[in-house]
PDB file of N, CA and C in Angstrom:
ATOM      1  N   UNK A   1     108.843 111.866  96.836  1.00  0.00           N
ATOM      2  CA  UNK A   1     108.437 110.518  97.164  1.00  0.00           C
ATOM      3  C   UNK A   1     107.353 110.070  96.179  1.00  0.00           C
ATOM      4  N   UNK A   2     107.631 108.987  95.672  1.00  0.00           N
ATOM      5  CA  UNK A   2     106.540 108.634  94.399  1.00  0.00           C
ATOM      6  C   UNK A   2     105.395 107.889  95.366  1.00  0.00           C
ATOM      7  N   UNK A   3     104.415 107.715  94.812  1.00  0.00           N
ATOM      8  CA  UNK A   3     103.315 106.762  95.493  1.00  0.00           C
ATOM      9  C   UNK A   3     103.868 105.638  95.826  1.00  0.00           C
ATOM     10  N   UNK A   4     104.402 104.581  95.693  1.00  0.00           N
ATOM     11  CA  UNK A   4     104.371 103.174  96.330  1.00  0.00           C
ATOM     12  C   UNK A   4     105.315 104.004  97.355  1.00  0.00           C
ATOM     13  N   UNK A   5     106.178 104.595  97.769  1.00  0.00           N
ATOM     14  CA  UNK A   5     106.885 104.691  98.681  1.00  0.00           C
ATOM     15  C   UNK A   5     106.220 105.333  99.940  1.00  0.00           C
ATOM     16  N   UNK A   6     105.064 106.240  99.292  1.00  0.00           N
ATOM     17  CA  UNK A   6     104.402 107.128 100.519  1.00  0.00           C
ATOM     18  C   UNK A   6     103.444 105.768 100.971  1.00  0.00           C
ATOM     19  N   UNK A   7     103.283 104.729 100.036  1.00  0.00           N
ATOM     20  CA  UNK A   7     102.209 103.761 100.890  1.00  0.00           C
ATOM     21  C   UNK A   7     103.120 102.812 101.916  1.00  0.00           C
ATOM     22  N   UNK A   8     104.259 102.623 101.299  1.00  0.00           N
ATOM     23  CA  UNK A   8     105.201 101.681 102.183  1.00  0.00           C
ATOM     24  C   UNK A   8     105.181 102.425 103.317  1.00  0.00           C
ATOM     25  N   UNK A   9     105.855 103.356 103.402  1.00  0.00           N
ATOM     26  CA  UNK A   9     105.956 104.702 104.717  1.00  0.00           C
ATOM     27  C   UNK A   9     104.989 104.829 105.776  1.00  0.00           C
ATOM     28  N   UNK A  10     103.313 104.441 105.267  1.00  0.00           N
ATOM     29  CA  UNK A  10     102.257 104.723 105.501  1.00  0.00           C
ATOM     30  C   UNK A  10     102.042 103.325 106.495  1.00  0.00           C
ATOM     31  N   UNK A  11     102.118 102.099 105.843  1.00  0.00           N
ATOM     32  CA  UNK A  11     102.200 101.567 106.287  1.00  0.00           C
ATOM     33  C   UNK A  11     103.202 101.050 107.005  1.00  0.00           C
ATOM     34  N   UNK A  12     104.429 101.074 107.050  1.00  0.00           N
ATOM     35  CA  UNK A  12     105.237 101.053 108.207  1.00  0.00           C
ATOM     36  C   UNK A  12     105.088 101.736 109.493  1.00  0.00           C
ATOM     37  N   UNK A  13     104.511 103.174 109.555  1.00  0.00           N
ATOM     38  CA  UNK A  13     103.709 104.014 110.784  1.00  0.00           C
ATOM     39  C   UNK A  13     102.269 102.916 111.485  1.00  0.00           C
ATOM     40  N   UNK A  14     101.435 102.643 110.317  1.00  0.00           N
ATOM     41  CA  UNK A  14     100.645 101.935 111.087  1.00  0.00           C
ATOM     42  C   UNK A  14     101.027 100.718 111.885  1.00  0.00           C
ATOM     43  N   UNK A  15     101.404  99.931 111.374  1.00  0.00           N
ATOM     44  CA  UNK A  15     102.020  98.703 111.948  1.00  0.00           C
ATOM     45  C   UNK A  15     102.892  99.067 113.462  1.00  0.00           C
ATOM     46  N   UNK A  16     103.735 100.121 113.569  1.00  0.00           N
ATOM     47  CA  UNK A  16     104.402 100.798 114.524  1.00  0.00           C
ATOM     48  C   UNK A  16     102.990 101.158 115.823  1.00  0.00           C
ATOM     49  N   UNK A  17     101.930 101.457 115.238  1.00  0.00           N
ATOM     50  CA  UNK A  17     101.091 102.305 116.175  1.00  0.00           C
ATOM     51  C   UNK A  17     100.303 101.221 116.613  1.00  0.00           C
ATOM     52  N   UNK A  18      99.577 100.069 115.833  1.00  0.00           N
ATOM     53  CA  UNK A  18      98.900  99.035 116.376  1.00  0.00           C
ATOM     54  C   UNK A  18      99.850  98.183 117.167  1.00  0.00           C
ATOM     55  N   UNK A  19     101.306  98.120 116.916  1.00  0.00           N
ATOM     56  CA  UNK A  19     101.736  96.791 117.823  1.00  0.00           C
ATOM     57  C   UNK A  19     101.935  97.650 119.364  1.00  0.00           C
ATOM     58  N   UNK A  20     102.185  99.090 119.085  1.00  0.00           N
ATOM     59  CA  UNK A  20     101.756  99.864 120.646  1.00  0.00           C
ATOM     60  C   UNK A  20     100.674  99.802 121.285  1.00  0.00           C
ATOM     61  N   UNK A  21      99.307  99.943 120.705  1.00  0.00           N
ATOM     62  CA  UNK A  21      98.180  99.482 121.207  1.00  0.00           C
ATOM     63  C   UNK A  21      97.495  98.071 121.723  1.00  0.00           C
ATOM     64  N   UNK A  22      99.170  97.518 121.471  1.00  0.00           N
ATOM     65  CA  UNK A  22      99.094  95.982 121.906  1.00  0.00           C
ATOM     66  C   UNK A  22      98.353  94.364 120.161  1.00  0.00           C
ATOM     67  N   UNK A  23      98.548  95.119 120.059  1.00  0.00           N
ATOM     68  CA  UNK A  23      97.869  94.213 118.761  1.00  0.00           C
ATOM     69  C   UNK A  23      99.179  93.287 118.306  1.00  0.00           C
ATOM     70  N   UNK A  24      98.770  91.945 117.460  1.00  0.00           N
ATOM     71  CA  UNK A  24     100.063  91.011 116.797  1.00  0.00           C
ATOM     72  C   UNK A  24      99.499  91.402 115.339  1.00  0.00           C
ATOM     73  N   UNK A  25     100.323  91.566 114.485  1.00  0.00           N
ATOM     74  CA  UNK A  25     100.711  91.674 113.166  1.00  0.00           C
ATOM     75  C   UNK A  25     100.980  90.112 112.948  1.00  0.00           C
ATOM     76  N   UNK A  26      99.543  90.136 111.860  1.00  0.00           N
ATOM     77  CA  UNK A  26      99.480  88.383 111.534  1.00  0.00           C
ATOM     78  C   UNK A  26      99.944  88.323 110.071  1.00  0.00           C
ATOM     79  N   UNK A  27      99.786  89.507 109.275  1.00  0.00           N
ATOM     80  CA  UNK A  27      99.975  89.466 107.894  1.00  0.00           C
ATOM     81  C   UNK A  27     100.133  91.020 107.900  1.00  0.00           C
ATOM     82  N   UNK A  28     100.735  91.146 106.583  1.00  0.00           N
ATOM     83  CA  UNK A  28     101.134  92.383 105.846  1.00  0.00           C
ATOM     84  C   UNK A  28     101.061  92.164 103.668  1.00  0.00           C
ATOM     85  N   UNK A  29     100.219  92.894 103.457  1.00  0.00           N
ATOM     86  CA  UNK A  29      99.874  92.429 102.340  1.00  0.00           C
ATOM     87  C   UNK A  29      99.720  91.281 101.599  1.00  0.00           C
ATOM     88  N   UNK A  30      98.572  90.748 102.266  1.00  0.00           N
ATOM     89  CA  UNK A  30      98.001  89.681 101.994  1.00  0.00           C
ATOM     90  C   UNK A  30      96.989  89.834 100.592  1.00  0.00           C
ATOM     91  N   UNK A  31      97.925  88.765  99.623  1.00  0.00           N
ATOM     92  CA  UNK A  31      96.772  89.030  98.074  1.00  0.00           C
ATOM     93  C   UNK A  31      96.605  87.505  98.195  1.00  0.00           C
ATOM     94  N   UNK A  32      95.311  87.522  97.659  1.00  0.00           N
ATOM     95  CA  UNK A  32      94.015  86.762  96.962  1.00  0.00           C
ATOM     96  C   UNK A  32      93.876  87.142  95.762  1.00  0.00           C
ATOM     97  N   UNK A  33      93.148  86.362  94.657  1.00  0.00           N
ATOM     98  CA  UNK A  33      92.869  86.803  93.691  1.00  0.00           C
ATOM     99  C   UNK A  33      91.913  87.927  93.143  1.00  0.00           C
ATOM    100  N   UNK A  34      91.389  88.245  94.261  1.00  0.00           N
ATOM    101  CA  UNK A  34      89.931  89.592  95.005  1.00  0.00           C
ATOM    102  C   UNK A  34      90.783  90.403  95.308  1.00  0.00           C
ATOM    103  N   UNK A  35      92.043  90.658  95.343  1.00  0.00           N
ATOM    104  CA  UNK A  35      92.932  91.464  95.960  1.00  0.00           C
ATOM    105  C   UNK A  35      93.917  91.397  96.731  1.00  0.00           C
ATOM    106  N   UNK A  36      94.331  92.749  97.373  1.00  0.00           N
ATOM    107  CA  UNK A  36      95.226  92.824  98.889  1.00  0.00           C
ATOM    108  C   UNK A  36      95.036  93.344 100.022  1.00  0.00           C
ATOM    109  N   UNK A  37      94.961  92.828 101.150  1.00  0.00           N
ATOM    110  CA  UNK A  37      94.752  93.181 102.333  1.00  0.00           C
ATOM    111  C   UNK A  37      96.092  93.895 103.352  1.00  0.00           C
ATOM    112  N   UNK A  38      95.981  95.318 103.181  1.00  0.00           N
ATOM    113  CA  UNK A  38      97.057  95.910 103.738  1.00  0.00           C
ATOM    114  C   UNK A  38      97.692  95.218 104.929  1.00  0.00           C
ATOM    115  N   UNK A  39      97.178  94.873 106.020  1.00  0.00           N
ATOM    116  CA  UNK A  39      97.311  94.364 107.469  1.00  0.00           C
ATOM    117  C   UNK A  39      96.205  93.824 107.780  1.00  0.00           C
ATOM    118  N   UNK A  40      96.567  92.426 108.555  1.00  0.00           N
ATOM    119  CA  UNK A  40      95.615  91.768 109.216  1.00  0.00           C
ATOM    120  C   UNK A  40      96.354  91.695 110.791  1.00  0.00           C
ATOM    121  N   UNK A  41      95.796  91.974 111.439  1.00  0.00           N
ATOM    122  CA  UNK A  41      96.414  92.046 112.809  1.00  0.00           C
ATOM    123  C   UNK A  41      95.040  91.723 114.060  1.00  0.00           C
ATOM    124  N   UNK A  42      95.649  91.215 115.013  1.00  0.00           N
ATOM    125  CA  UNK A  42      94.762  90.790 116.096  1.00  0.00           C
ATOM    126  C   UNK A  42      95.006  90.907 117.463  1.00  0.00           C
ATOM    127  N   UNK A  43      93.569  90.903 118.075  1.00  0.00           N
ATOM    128  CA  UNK A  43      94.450  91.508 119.616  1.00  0.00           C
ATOM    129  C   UNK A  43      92.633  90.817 120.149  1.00  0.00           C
ATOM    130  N   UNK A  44      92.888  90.469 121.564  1.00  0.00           N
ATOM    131  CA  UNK A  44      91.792  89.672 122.717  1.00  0.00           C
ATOM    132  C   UNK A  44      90.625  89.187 121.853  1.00  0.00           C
ATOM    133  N   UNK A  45      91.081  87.897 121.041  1.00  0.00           N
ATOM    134  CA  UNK A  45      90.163  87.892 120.393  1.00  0.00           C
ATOM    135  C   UNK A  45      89.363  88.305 119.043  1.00  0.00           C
ATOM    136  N   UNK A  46      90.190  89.202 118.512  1.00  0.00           N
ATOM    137  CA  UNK A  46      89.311  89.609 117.447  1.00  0.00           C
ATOM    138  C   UNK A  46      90.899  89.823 116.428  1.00  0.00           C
ATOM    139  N   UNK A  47      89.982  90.028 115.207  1.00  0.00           N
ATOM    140  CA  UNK A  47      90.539  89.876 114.319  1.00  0.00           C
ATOM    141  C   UNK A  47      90.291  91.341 113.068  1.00  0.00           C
ATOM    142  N   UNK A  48      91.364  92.372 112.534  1.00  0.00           N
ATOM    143  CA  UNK A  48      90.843  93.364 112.123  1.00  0.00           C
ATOM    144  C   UNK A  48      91.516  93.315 110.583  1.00  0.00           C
ATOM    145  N   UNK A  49      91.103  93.727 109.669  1.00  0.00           N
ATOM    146  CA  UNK A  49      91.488  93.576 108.569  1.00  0.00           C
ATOM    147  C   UNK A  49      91.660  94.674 108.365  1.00  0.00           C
ATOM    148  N   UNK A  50      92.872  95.811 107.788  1.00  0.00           N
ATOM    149  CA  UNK A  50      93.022  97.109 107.954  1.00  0.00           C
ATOM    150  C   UNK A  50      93.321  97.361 106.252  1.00  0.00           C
ATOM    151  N   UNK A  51      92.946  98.492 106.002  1.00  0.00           N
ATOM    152  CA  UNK A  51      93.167  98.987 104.845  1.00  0.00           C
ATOM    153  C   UNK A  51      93.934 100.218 105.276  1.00  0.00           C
ATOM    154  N   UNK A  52      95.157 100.489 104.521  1.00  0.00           N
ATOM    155  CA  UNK A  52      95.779 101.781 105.106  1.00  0.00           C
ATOM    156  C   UNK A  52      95.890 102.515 103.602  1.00  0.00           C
ATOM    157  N   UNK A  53      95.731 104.367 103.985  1.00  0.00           N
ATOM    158  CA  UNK A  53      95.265 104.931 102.997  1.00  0.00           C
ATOM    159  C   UNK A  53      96.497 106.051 103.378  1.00  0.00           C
ATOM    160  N   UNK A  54      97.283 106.543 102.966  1.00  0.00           N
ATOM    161  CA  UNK A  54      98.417 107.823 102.869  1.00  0.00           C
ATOM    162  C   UNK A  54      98.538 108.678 102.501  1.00  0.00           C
ATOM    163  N   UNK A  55      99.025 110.181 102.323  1.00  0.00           N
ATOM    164  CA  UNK A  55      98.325 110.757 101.868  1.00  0.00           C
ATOM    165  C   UNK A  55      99.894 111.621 102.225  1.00  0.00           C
ATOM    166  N   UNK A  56      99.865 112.739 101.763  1.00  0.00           N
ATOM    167  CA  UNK A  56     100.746 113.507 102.152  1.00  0.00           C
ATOM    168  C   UNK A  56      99.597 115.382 102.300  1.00  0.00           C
ATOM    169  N   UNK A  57      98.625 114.840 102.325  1.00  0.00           N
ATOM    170  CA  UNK A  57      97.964 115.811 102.723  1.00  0.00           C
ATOM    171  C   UNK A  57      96.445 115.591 102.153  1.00  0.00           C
ATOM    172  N   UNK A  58      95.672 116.648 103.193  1.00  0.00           N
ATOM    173  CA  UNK A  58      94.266 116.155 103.150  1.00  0.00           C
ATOM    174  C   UNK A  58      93.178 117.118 102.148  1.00  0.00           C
ATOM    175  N   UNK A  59      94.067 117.622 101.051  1.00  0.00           N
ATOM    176  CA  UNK A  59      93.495 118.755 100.276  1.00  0.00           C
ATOM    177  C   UNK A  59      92.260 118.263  99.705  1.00  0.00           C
ATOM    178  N   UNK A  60      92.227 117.111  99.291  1.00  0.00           N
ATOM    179  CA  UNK A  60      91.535 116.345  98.314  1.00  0.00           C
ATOM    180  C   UNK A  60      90.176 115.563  98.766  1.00  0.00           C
ATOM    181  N   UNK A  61      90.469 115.603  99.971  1.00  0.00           N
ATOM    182  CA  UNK A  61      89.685 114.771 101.200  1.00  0.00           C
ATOM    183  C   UNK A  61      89.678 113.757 101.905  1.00  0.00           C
ATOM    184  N   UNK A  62      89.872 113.409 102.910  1.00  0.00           N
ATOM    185  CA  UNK A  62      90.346 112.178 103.882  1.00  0.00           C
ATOM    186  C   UNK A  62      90.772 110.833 103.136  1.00  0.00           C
ATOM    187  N   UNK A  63      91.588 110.892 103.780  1.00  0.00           N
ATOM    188  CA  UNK A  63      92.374 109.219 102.659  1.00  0.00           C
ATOM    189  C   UNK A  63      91.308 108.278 103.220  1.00  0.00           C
ATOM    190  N   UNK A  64      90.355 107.960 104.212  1.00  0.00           N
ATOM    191  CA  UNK A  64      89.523 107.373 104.186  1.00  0.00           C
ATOM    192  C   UNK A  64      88.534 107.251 103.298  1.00  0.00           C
ATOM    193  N   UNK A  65      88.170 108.263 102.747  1.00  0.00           N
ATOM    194  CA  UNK A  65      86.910 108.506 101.546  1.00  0.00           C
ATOM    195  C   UNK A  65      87.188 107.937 100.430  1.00  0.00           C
ATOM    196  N   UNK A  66      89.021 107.760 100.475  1.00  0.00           N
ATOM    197  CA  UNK A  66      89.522 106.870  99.219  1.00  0.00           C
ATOM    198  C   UNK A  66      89.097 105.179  99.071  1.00  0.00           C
ATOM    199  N   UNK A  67      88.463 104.595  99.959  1.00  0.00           N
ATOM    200  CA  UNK A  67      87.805 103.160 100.262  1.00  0.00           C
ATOM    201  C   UNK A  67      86.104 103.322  99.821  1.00  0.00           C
ATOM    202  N   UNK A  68      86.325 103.191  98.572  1.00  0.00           N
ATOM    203  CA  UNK A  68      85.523 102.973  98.066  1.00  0.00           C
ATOM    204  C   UNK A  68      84.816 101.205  98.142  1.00  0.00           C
ATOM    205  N   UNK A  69      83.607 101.950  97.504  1.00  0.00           N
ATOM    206  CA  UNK A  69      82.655 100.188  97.572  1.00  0.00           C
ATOM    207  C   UNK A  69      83.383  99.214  96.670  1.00  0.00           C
ATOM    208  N   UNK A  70      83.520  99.321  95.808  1.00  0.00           N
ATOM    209  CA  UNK A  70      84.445  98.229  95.022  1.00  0.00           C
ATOM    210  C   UNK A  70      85.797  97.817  95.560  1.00  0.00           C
ATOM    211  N   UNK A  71      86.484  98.709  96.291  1.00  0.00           N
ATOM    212  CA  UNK A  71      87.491  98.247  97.032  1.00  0.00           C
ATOM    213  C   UNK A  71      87.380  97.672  98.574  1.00  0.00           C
ATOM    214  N   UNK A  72      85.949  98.272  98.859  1.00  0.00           N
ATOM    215  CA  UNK A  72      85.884  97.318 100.032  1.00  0.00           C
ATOM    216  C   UNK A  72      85.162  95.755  99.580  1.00  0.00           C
ATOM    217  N   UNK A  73      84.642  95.771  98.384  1.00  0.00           N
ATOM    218  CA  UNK A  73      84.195  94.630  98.421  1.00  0.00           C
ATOM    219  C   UNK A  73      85.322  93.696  97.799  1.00  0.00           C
ATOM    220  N   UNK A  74      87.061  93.801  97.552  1.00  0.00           N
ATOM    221  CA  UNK A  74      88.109  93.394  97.674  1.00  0.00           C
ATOM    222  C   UNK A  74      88.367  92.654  98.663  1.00  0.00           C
ATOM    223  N   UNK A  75      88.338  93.760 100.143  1.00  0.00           N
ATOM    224  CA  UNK A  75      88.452  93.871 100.926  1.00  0.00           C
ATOM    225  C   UNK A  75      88.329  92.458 101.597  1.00  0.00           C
ATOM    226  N   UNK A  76      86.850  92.605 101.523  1.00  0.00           N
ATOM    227  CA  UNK A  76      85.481  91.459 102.188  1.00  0.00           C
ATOM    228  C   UNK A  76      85.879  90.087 101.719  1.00  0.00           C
ATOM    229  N   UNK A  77      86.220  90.172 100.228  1.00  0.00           N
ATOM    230  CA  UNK A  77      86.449  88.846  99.552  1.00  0.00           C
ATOM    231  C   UNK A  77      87.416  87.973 100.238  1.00  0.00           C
ATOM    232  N   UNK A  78      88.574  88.918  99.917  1.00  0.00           N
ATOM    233  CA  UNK A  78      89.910  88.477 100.863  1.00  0.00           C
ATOM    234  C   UNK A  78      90.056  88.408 101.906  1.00  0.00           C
ATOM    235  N   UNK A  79      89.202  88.464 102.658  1.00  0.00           N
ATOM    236  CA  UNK A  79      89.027  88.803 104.456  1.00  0.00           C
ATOM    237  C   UNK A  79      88.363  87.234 104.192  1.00  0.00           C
ATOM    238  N   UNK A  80      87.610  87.088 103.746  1.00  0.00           N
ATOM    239  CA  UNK A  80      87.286  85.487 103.827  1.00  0.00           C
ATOM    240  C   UNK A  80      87.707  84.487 103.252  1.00  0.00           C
ATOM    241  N   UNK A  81      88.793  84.544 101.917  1.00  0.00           N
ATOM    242  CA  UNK A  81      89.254  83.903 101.971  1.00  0.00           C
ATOM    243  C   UNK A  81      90.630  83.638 102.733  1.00  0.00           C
ATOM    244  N   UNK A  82      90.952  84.636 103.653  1.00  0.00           N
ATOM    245  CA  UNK A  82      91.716  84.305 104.708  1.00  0.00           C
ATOM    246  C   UNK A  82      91.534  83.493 105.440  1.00  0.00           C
ATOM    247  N   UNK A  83      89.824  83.669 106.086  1.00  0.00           N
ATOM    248  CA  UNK A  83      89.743  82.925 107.247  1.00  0.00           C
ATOM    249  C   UNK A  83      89.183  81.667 106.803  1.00  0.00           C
ATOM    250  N   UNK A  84      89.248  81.257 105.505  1.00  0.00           N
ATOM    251  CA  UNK A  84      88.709  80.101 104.996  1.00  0.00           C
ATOM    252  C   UNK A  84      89.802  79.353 105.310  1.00  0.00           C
ATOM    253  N   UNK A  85      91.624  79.647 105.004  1.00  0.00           N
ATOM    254  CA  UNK A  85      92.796  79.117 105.130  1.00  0.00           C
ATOM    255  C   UNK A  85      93.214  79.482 106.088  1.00  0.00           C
ATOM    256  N   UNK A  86      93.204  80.455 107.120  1.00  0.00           N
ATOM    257  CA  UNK A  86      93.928  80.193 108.116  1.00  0.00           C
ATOM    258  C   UNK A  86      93.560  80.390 109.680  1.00  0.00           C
ATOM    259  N   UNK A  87      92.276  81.262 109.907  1.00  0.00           N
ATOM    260  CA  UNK A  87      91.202  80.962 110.955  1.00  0.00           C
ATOM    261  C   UNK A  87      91.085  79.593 111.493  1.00  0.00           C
ATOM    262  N   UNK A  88      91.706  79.274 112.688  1.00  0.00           N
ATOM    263  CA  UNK A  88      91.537  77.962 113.146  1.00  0.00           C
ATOM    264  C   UNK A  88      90.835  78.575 114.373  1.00  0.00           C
ATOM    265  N   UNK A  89      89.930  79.289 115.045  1.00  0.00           N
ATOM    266  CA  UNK A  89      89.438  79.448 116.371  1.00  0.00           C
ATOM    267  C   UNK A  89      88.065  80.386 115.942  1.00  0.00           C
ATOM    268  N   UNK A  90      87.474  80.254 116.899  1.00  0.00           N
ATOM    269  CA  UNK A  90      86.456  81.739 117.130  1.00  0.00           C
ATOM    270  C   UNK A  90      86.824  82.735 117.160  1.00  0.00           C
ATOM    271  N   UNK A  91      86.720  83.921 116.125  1.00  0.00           N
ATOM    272  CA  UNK A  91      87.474  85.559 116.475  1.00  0.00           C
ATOM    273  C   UNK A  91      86.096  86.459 115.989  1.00  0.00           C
ATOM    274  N   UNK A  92      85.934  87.750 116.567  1.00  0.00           N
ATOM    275  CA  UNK A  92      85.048  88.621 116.529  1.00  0.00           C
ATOM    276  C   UNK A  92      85.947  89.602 115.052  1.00  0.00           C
ATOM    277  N   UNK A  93      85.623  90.090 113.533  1.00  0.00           N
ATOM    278  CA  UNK A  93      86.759  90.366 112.761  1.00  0.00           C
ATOM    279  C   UNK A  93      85.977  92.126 112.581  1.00  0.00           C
ATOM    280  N   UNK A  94      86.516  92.474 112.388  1.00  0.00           N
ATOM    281  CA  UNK A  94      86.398  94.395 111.699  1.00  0.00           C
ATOM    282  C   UNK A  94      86.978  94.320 110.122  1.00  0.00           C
ATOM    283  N   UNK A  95      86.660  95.377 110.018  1.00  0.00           N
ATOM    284  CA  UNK A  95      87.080  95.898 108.761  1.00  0.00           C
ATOM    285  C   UNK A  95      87.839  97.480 109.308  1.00  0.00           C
ATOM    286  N   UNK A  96      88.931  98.115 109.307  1.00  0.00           N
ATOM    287  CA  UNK A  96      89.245  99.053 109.713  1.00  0.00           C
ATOM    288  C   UNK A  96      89.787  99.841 108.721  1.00  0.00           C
ATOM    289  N   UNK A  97      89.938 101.079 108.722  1.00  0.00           N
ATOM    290  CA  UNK A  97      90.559 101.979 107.856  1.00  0.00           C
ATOM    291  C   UNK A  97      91.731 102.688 109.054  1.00  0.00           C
ATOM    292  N   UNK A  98      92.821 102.916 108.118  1.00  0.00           N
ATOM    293  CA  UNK A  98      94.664 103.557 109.092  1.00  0.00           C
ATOM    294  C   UNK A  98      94.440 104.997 108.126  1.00  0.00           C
ATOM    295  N   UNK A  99      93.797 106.202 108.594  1.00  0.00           N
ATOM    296  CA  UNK A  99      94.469 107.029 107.616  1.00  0.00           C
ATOM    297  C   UNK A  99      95.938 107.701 108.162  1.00  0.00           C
ATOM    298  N   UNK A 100      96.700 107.656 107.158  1.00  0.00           N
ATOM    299  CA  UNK A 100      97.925 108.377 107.415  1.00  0.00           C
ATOM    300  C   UNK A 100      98.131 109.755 106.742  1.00  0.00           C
ATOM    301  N   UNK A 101      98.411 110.796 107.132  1.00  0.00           N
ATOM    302  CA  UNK A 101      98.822 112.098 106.328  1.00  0.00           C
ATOM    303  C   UNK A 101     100.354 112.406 106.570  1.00  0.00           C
ATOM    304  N   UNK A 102     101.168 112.604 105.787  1.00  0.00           N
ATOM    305  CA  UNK A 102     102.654 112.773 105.891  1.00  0.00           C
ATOM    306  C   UNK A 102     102.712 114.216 106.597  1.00  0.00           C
ATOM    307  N   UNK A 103     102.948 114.944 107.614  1.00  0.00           N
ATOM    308  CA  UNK A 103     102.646 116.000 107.208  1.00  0.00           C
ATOM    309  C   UNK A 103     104.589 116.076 108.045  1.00  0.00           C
ATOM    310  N   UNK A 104     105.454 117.351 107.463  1.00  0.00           N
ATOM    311  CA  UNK A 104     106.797 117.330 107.677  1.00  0.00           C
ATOM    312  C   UNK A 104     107.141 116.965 109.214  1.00  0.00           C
ATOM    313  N   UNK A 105     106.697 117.576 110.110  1.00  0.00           N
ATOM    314  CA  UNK A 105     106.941 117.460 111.325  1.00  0.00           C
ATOM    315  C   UNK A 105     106.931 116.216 112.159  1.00  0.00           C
ATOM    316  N   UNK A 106     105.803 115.813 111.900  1.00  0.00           N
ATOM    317  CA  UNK A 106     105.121 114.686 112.022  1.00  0.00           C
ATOM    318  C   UNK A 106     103.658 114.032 111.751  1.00  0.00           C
ATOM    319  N   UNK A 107     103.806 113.073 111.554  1.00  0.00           N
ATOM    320  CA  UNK A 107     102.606 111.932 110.251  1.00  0.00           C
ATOM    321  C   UNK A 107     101.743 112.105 111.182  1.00  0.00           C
ATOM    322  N   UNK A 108     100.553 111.946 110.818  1.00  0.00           N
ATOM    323  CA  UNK A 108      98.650 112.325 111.896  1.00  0.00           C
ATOM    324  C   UNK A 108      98.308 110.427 111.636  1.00  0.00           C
ATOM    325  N   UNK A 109      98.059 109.959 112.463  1.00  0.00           N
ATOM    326  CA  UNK A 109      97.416 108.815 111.979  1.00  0.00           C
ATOM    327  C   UNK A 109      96.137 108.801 112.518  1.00  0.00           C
ATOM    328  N   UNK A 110      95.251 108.199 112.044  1.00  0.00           N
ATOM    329  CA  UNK A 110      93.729 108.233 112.545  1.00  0.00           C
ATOM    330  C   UNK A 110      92.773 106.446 112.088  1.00  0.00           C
ATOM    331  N   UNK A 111      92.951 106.164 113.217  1.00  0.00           N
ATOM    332  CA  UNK A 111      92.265 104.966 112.987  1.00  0.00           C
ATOM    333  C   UNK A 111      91.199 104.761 113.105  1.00  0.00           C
ATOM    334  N   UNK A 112      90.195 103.983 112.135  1.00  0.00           N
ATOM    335  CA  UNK A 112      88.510 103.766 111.919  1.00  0.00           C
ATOM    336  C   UNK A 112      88.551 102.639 112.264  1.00  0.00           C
ATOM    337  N   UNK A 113      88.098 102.212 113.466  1.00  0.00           N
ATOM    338  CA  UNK A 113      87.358 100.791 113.308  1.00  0.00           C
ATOM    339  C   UNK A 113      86.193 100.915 113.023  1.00  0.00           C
ATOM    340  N   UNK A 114      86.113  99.333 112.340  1.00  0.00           N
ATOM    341  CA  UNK A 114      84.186  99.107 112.086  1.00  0.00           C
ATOM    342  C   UNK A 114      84.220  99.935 110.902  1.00  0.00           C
ATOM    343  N   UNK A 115      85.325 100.619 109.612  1.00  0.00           N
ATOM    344  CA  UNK A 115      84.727 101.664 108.797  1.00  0.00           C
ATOM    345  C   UNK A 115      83.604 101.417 107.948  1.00  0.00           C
ATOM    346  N   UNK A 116      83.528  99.885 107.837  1.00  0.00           N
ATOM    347  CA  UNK A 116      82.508  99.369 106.777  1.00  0.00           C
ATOM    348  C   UNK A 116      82.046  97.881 107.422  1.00  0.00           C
ATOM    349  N   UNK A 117      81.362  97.440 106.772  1.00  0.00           N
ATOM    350  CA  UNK A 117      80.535  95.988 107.090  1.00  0.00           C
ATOM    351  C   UNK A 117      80.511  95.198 106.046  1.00  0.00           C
ATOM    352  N   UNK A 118      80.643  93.678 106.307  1.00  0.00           N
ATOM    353  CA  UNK A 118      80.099  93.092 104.731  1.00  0.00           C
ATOM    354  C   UNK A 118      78.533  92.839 104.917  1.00  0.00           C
TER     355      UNK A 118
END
């Protein structure tokens, strides 16, 4: 599996696991000129901007640790210019990290809310 496919994969699991936890899938790679926003999805109110990170294993160290400051400040950019265009209400928003690990049996997912702040 080359990289874009383990991220497609990655993110197809997440999207599967938040709309179980009840959440709506408002976007799916959302680019700005600051970047792309893996998933934007929302649930009672709030609004989470997810970065999903894949991995087919955790040798290297948590696909979370891979969200770096320059990529969260992507992140941040595009998180507002979202809600500059399409935020029509009051929402409480996160910044979240999806880590995914492929592992054969079955994928580990581990979700961070709140992983970062602007």
């Amino acid at each position: 599996m080359n990289r874009q496919s383990i991220g497609k994969a990655g993110e197809e699991l997440v999207c599967r696991y938040l709309k179980k936890e009840g959440y709506k899938i408002l976007e799916r790679n959302f680019r700005t000129r600051f970047g792309e926003i893996d998933i934007i999805t929302a649930r009672k109110g709030h609004i989470a901007f997810v970065e999903v990170k894949t991995r087919q294993s955790d040798a290297y160290g948590t696909p979370a640790e891979a969200v770096g400051v320059k990529k969260q400040k992507s992140i941040i950019l595009s998180a507002q210019e979202y809600i500059t265009r399409c935020v029509k209400a009051d929402f409480e928003f996160s910044f979240d990290v999806a880590e995914v690990i492929l592992k054969e049996d079955k994928p580990l997912i581990s979700y961070i809310e709140n992983a970062f702040f602007c």
